[in-house]
PDB file of N, CA and C in Angstrom:
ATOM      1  N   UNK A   1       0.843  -1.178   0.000  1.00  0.00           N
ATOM      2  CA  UNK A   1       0.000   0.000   0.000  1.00  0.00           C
ATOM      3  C   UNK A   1       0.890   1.244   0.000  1.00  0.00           C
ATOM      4  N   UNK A   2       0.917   2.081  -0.821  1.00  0.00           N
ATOM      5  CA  UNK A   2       1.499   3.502  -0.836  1.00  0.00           C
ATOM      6  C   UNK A   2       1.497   4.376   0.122  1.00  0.00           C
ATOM      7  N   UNK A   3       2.473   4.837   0.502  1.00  0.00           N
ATOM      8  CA  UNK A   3       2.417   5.622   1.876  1.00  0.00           C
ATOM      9  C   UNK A   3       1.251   6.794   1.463  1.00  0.00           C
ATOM     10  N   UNK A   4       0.544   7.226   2.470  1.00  0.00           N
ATOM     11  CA  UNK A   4       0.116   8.482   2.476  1.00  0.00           C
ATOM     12  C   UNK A   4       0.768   9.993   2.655  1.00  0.00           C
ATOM     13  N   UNK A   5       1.410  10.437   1.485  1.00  0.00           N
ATOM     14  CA  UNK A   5       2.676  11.689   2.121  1.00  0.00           C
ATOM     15  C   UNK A   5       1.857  12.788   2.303  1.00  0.00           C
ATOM     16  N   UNK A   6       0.688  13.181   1.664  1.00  0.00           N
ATOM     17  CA  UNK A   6      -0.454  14.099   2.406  1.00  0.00           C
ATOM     18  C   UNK A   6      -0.437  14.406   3.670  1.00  0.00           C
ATOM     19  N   UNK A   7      -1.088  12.889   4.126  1.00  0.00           N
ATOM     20  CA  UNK A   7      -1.253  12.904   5.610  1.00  0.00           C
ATOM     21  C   UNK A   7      -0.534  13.197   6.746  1.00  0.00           C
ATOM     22  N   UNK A   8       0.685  12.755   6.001  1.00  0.00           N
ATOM     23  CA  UNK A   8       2.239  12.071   6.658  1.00  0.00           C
ATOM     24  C   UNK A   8       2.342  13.836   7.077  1.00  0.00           C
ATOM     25  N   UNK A   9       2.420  14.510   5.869  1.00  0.00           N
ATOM     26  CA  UNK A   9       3.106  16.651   5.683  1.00  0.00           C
ATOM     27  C   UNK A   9       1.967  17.060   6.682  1.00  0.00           C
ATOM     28  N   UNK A  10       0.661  16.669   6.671  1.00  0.00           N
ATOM     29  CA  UNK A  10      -0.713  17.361   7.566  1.00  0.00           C
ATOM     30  C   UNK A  10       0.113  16.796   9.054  1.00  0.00           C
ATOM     31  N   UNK A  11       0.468  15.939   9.168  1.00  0.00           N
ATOM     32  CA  UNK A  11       0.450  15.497  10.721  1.00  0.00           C
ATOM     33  C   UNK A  11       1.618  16.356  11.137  1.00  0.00           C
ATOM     34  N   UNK A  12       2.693  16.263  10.591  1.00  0.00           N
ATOM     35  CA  UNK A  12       3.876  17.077  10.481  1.00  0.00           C
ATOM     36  C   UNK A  12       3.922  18.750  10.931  1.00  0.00           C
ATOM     37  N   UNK A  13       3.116  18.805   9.967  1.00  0.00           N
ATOM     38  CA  UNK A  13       2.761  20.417  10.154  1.00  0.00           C
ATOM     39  C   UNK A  13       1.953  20.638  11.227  1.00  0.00           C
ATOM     40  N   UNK A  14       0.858  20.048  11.994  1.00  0.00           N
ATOM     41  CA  UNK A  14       0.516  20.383  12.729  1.00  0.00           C
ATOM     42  C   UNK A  14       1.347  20.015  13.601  1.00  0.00           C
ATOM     43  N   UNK A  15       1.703  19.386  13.760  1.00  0.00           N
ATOM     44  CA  UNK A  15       2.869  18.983  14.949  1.00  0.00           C
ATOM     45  C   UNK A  15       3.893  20.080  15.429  1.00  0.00           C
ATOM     46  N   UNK A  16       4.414  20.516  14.220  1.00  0.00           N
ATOM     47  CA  UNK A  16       5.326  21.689  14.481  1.00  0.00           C
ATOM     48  C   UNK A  16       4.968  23.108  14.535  1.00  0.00           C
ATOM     49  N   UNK A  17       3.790  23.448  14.083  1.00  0.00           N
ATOM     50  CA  UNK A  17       2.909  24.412  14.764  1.00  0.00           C
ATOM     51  C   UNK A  17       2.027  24.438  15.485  1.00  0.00           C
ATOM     52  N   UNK A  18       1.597  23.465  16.299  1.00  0.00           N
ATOM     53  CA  UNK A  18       0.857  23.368  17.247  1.00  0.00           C
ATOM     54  C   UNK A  18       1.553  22.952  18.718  1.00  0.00           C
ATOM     55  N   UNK A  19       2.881  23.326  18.968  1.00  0.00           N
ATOM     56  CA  UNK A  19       3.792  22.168  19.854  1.00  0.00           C
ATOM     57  C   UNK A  19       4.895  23.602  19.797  1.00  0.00           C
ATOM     58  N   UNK A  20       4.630  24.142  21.350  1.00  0.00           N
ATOM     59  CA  UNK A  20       5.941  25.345  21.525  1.00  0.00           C
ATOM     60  C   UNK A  20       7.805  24.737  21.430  1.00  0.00           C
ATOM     61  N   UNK A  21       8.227  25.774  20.505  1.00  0.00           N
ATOM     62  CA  UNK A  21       9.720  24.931  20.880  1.00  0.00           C
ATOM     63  C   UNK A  21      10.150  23.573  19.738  1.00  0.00           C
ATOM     64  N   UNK A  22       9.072  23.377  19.327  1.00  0.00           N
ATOM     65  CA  UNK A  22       9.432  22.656  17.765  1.00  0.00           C
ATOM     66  C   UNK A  22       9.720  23.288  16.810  1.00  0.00           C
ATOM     67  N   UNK A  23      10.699  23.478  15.916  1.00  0.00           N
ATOM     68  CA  UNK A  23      11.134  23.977  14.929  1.00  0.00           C
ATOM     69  C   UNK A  23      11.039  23.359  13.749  1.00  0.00           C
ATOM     70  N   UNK A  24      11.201  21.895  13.518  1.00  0.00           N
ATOM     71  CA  UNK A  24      10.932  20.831  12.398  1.00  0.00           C
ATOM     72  C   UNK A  24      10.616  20.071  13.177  1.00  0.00           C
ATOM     73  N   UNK A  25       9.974  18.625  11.950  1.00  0.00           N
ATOM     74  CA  UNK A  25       9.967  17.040  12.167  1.00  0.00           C
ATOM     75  C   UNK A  25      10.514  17.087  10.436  1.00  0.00           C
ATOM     76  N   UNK A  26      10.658  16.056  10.589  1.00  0.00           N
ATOM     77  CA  UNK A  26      11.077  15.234   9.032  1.00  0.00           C
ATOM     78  C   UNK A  26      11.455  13.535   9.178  1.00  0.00           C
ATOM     79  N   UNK A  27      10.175  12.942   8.120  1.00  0.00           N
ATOM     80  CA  UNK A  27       9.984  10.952   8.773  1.00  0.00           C
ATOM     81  C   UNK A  27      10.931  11.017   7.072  1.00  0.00           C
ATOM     82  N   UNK A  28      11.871  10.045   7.736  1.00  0.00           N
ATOM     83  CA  UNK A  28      12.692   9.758   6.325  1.00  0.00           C
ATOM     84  C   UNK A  28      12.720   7.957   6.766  1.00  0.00           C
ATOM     85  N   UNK A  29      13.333   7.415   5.434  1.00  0.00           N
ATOM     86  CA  UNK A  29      13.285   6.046   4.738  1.00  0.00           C
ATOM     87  C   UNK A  29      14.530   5.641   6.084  1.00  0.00           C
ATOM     88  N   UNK A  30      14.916   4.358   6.124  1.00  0.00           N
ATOM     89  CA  UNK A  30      16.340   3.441   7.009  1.00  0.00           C
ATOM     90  C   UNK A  30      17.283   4.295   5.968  1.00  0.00           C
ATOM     91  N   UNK A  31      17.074   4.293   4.156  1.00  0.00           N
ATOM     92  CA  UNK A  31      17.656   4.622   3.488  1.00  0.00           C
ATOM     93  C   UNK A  31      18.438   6.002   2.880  1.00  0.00           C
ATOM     94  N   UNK A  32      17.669   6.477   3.767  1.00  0.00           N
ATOM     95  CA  UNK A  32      17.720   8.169   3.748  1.00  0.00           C
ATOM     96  C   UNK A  32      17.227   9.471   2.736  1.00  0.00           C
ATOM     97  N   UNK A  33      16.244   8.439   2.544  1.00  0.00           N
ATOM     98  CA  UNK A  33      15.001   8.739   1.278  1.00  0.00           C
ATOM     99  C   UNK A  33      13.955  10.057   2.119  1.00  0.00           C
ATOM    100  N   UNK A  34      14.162  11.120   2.091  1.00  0.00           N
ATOM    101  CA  UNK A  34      12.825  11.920   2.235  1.00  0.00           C
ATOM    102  C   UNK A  34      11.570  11.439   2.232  1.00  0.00           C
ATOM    103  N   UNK A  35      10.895  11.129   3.327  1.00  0.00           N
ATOM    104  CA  UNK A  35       9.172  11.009   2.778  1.00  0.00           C
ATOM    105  C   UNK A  35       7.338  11.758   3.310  1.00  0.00           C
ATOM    106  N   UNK A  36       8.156  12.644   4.022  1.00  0.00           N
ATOM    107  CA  UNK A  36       8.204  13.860   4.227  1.00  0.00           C
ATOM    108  C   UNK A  36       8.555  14.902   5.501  1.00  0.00           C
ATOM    109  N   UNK A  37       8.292  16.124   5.012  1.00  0.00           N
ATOM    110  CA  UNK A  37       8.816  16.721   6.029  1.00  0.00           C
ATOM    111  C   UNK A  37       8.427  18.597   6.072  1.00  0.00           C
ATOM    112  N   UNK A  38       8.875  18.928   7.105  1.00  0.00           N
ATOM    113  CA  UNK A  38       8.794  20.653   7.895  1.00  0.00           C
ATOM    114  C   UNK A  38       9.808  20.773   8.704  1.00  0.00           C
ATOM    115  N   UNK A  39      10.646  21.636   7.948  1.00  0.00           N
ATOM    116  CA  UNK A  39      11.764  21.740   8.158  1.00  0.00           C
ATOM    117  C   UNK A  39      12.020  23.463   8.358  1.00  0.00           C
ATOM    118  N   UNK A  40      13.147  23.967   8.873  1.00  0.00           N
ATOM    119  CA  UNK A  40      12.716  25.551   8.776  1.00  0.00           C
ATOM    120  C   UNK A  40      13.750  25.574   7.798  1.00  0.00           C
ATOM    121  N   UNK A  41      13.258  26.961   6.864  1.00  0.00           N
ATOM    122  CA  UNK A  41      13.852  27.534   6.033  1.00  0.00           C
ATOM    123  C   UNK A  41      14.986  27.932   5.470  1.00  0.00           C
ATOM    124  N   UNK A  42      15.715  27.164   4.513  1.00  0.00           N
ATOM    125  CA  UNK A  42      17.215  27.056   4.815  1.00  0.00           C
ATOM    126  C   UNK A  42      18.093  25.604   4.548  1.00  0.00           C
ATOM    127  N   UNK A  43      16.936  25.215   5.532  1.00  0.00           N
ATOM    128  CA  UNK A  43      17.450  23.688   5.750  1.00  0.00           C
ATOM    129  C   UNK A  43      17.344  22.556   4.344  1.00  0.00           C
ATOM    130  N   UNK A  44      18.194  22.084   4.401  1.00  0.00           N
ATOM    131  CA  UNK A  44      18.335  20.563   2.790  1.00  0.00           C
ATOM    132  C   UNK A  44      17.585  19.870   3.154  1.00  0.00           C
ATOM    133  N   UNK A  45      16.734  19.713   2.843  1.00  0.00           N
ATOM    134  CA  UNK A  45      15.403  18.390   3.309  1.00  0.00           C
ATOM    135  C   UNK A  45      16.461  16.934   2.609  1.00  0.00           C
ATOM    136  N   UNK A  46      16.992  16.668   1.375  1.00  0.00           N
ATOM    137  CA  UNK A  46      17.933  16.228   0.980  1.00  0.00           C
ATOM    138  C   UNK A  46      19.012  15.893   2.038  1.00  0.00           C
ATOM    139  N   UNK A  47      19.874  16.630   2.696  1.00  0.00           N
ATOM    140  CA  UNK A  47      20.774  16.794   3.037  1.00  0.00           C
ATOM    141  C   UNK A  47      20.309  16.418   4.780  1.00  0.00           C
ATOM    142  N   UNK A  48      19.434  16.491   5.428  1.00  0.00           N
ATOM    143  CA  UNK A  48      18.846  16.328   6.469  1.00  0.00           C
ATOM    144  C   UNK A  48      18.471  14.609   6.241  1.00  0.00           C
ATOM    145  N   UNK A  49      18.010  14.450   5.895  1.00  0.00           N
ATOM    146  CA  UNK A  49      17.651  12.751   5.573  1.00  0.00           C
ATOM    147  C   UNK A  49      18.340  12.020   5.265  1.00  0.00           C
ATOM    148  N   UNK A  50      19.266  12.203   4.193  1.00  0.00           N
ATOM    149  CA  UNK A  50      21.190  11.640   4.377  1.00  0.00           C
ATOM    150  C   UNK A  50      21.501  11.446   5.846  1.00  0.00           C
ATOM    151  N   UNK A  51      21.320  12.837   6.116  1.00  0.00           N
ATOM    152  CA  UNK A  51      22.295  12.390   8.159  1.00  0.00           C
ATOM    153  C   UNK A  51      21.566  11.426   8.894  1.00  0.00           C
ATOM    154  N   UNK A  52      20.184  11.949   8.487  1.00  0.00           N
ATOM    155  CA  UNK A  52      19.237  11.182  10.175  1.00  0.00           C
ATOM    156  C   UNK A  52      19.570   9.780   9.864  1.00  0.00           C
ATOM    157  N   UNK A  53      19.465   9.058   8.490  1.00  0.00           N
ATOM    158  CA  UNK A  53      19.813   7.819   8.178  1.00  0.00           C
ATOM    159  C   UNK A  53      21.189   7.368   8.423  1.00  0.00           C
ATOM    160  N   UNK A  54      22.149   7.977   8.034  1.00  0.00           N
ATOM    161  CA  UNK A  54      23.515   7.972   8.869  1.00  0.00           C
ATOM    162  C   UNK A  54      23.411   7.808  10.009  1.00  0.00           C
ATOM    163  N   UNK A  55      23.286   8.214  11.123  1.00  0.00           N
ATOM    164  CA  UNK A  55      22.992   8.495  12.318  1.00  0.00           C
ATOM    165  C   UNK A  55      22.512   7.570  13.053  1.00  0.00           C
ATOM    166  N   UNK A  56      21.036   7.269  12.379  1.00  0.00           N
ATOM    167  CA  UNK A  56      20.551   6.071  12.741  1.00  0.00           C
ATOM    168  C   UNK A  56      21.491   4.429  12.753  1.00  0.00           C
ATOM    169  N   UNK A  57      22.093   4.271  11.495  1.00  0.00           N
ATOM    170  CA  UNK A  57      22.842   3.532  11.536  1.00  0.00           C
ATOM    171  C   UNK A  57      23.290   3.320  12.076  1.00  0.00           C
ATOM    172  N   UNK A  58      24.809   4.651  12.497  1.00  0.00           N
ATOM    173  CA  UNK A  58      25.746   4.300  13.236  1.00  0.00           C
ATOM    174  C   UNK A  58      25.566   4.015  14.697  1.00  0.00           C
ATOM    175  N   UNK A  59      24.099   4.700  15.322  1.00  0.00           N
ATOM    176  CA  UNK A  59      23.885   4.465  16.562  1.00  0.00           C
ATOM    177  C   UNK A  59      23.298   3.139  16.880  1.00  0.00           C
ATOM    178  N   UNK A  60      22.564   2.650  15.670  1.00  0.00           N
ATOM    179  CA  UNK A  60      22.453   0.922  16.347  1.00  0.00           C
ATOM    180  C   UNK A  60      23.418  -0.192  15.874  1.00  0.00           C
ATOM    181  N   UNK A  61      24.953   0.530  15.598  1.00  0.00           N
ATOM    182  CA  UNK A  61      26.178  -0.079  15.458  1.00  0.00           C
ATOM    183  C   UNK A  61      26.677  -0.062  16.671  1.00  0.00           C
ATOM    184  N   UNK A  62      26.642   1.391  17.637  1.00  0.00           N
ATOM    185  CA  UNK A  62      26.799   1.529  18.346  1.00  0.00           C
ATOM    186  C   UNK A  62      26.625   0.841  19.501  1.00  0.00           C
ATOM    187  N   UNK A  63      24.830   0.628  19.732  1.00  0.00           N
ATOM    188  CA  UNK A  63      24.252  -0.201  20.575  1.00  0.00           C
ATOM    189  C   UNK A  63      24.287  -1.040  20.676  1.00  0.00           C
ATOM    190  N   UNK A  64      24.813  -1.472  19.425  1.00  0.00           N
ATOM    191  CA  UNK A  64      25.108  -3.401  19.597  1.00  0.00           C
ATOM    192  C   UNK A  64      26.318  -3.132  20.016  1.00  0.00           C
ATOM    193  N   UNK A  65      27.173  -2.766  19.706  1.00  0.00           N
ATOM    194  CA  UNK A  65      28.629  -2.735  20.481  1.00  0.00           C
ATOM    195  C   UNK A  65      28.806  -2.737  21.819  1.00  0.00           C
ATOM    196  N   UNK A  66      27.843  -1.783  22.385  1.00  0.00           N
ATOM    197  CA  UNK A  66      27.850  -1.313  23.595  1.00  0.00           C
ATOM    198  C   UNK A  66      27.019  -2.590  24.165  1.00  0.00           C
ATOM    199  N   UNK A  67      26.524  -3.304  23.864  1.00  0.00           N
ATOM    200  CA  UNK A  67      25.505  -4.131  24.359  1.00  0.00           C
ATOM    201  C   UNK A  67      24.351  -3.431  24.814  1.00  0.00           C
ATOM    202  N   UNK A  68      23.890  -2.483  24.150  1.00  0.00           N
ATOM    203  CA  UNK A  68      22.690  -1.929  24.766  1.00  0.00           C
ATOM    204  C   UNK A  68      21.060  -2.108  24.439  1.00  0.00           C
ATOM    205  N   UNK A  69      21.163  -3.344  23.307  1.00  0.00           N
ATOM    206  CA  UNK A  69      20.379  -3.562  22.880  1.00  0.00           C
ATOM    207  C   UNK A  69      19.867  -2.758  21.986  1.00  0.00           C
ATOM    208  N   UNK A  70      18.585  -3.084  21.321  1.00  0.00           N
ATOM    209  CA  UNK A  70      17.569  -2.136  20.263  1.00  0.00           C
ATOM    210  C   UNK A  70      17.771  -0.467  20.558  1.00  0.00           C
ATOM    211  N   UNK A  71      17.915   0.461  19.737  1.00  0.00           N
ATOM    212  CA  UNK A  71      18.003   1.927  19.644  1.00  0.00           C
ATOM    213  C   UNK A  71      16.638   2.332  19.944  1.00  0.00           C
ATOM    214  N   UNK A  72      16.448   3.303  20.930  1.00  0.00           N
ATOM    215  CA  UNK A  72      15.009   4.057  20.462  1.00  0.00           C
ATOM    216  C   UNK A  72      14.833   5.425  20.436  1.00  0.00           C
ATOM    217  N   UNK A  73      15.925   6.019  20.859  1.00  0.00           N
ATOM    218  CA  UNK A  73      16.265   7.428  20.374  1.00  0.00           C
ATOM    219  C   UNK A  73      17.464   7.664  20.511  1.00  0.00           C
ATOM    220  N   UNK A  74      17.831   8.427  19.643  1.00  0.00           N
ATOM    221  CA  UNK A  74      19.573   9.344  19.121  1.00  0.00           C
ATOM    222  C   UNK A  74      19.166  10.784  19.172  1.00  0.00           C
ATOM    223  N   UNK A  75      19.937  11.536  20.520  1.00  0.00           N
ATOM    224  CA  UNK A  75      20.158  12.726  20.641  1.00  0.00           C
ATOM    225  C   UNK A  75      21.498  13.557  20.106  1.00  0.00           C
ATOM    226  N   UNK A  76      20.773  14.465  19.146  1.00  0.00           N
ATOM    227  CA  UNK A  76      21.732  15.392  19.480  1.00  0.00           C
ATOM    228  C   UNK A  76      21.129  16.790  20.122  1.00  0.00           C
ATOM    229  N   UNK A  77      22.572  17.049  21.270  1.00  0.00           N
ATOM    230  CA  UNK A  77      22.033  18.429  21.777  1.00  0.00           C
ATOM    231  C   UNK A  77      23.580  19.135  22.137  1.00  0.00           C
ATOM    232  N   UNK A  78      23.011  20.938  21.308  1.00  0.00           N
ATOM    233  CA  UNK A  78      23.695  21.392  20.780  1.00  0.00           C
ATOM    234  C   UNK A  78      23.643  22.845  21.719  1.00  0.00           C
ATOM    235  N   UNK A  79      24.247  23.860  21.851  1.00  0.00           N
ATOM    236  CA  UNK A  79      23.714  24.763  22.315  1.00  0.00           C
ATOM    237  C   UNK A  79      22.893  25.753  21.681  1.00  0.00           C
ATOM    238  N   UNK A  80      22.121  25.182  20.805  1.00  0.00           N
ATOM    239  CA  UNK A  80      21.177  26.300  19.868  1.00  0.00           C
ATOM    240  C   UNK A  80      19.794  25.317  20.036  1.00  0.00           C
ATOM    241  N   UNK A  81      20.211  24.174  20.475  1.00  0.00           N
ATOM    242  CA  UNK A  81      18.935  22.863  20.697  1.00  0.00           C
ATOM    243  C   UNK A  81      18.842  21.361  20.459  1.00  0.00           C
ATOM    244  N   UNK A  82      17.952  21.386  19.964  1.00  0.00           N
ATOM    245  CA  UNK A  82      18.181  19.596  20.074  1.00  0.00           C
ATOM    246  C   UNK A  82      17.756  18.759  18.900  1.00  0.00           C
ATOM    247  N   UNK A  83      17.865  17.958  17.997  1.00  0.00           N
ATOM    248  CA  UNK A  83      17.643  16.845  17.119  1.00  0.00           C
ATOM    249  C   UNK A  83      17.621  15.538  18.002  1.00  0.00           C
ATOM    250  N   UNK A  84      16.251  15.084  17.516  1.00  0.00           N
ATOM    251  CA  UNK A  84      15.970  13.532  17.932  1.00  0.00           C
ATOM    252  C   UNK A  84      15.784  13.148  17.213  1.00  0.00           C
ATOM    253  N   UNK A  85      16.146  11.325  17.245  1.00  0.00           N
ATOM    254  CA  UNK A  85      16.294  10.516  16.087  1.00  0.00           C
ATOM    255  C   UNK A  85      15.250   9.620  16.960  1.00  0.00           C
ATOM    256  N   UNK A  86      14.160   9.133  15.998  1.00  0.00           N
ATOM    257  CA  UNK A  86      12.683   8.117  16.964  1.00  0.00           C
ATOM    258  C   UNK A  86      12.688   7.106  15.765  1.00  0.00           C
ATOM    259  N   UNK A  87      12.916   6.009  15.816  1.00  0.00           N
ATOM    260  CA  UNK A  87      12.414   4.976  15.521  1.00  0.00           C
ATOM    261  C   UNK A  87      10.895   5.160  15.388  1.00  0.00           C
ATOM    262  N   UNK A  88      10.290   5.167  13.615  1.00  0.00           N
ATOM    263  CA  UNK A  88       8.852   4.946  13.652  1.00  0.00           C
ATOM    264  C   UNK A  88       8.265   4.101  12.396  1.00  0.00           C
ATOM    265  N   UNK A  89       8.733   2.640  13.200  1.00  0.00           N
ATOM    266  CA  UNK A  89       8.702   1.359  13.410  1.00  0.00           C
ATOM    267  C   UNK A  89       9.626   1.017  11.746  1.00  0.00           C
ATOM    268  N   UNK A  90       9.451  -0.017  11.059  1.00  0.00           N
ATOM    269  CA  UNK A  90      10.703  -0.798  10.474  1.00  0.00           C
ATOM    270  C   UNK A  90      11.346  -0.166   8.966  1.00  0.00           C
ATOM    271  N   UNK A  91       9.920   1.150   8.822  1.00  0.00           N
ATOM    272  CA  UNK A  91       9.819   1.497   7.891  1.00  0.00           C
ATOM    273  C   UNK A  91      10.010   3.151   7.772  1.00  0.00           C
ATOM    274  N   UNK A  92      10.554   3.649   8.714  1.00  0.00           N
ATOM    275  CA  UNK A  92      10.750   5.218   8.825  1.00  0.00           C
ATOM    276  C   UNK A  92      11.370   5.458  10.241  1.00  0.00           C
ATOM    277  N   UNK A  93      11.918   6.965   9.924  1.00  0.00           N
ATOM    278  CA  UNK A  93      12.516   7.176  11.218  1.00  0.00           C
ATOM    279  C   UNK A  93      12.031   8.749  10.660  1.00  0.00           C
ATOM    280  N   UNK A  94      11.953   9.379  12.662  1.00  0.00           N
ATOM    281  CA  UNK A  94      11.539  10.369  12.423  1.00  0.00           C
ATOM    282  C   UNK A  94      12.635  11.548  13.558  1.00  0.00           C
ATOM    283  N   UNK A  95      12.783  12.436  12.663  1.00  0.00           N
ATOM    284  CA  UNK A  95      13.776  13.349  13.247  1.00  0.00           C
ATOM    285  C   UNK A  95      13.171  14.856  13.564  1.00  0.00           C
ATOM    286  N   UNK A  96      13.028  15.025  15.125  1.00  0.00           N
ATOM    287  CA  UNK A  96      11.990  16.355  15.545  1.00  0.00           C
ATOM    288  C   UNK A  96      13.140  17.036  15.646  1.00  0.00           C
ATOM    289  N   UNK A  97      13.065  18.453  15.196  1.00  0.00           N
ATOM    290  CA  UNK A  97      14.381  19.740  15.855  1.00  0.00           C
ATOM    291  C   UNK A  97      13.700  20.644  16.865  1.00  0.00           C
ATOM    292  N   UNK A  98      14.095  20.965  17.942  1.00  0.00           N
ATOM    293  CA  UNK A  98      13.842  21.488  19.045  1.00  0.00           C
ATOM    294  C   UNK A  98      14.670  22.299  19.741  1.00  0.00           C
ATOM    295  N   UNK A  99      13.998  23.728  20.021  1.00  0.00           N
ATOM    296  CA  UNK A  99      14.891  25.203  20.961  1.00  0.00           C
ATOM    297  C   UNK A  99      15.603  24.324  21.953  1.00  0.00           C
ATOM    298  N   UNK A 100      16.202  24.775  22.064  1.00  0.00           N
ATOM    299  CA  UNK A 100      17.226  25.153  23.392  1.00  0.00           C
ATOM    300  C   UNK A 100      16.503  24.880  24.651  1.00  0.00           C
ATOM    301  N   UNK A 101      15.377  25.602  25.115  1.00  0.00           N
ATOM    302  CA  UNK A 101      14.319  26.027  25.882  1.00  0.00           C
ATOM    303  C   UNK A 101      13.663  25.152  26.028  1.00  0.00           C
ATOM    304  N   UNK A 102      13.502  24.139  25.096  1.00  0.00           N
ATOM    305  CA  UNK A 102      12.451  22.753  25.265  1.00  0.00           C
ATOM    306  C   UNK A 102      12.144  21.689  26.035  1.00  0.00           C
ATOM    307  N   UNK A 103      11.633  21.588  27.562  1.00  0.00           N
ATOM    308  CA  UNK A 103      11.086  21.060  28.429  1.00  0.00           C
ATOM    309  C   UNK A 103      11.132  19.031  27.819  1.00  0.00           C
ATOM    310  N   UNK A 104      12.633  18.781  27.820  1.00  0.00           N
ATOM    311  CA  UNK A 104      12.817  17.284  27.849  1.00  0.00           C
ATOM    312  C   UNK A 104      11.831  15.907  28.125  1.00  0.00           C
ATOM    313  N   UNK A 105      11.078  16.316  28.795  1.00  0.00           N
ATOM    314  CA  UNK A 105       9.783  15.262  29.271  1.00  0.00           C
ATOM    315  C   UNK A 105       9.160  15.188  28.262  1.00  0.00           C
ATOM    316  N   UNK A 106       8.213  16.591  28.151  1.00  0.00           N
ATOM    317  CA  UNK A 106       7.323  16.809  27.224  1.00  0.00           C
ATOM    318  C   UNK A 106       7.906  16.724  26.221  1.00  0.00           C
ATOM    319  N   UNK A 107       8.574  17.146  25.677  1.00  0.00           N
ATOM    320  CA  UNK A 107       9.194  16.607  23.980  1.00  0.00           C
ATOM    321  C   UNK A 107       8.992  15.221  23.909  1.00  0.00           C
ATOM    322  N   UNK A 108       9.760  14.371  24.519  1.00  0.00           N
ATOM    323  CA  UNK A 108       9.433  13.726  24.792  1.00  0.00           C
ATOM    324  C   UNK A 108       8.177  12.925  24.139  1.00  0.00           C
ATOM    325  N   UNK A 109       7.359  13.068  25.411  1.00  0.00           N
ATOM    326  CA  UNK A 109       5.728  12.902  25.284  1.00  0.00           C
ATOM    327  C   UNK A 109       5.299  12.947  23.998  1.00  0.00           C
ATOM    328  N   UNK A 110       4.935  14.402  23.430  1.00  0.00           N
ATOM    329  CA  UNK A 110       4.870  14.705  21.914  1.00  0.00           C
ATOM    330  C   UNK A 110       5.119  13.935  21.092  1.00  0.00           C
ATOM    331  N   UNK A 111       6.995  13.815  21.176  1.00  0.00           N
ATOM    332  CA  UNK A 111       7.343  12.834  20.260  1.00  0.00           C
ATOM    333  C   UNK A 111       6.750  11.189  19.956  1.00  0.00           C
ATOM    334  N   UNK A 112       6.490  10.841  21.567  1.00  0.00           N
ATOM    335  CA  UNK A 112       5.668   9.881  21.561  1.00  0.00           C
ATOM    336  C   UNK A 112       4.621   9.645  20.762  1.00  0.00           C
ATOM    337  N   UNK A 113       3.516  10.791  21.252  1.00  0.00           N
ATOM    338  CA  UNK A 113       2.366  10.895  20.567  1.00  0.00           C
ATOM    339  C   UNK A 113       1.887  10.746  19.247  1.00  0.00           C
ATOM    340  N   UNK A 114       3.060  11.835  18.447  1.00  0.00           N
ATOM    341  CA  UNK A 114       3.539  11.636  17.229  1.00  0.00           C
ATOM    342  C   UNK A 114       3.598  10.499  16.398  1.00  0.00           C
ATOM    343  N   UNK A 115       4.437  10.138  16.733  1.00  0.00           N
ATOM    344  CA  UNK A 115       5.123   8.928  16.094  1.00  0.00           C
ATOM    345  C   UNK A 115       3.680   7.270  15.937  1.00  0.00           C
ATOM    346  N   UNK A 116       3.270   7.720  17.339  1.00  0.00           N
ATOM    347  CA  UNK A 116       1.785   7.032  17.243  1.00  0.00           C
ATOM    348  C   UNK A 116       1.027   6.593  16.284  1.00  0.00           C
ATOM    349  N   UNK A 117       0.746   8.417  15.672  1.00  0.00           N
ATOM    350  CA  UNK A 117      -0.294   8.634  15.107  1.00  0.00           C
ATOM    351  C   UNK A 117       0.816   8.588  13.642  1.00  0.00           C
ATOM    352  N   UNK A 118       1.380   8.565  13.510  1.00  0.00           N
ATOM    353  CA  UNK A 118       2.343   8.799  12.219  1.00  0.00           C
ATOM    354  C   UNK A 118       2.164   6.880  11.865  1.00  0.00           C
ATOM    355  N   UNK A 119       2.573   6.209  12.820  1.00  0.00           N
ATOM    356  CA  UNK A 119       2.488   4.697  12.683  1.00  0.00           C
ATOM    357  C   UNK A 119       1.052   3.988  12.004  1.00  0.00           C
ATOM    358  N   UNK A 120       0.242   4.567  12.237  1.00  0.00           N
ATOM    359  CA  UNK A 120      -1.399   4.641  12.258  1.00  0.00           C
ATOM    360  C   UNK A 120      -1.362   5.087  10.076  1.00  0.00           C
ATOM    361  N   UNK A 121      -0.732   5.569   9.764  1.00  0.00           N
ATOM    362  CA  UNK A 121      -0.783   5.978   8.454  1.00  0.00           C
ATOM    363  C   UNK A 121      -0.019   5.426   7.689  1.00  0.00           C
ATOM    364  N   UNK A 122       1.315   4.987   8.410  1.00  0.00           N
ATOM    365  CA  UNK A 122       2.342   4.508   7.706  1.00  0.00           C
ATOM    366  C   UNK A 122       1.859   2.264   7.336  1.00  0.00           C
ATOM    367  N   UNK A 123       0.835   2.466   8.390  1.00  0.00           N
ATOM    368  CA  UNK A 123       0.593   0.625   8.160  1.00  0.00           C
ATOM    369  C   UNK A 123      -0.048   0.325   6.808  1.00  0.00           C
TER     370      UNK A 123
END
């Protein structure tokens, strides 16, 4: 069944304007295929989906190394803010960008929520 990328950009977008302190999401391929995204202005939607897939990789190279078992999020935090890397499930990964200012729990949460309802479209 064909992904829904409509739905996929609607959930997206509300996500990142409805959610203080979100700046992007963007759900890309294991492969580092774009499939969609809200990104702020500027940014390589291209060039952003290359990394998160990189990233992803190397961190569940990582985890097996480390013995830490299955990955379920890859932080980066920067002093301008934060990139999370969420596992959303076998067929996408989803990368939220977030202020500086952004209340860790609740991102969090969100991201949770998210990824939920993102799973719900992607089956």
């Amino acid at each position: 069944m064909p992904i829904n990328v409509k739905k996929i950009e609607s959930i997206l977008q509300n996500f990142v304007s409805g959610t203080s302190d979100i700046q992007g999401a963007t759900l890309v391929s294991p492969d580092g295929l774009s499939l969609a995204s809200v990104l702020p202005s500027g940014m390589d939607d291209e060039r952003v989906s290359a990394m998160s897939a990189s990233m992803l990789s190397l961190g569940e190279r990582i985890g097996s190394e480390l013995a830490r078992g299955t990955v379920d999020r890859i932080y980066v935090e920067g002093n301008k803010g934060f990139g999370i890397l969420t596992s959303c499930g076998e067929d996408a990964v989803l990368l939220v960008l977030a202020t500086e200012s952004a209340k860790q729990g609740m991102l969090m949460l969100e991201i949770k929520r998210l990824v939920s309802e993102l799973k719900l479209v992607l089956m």
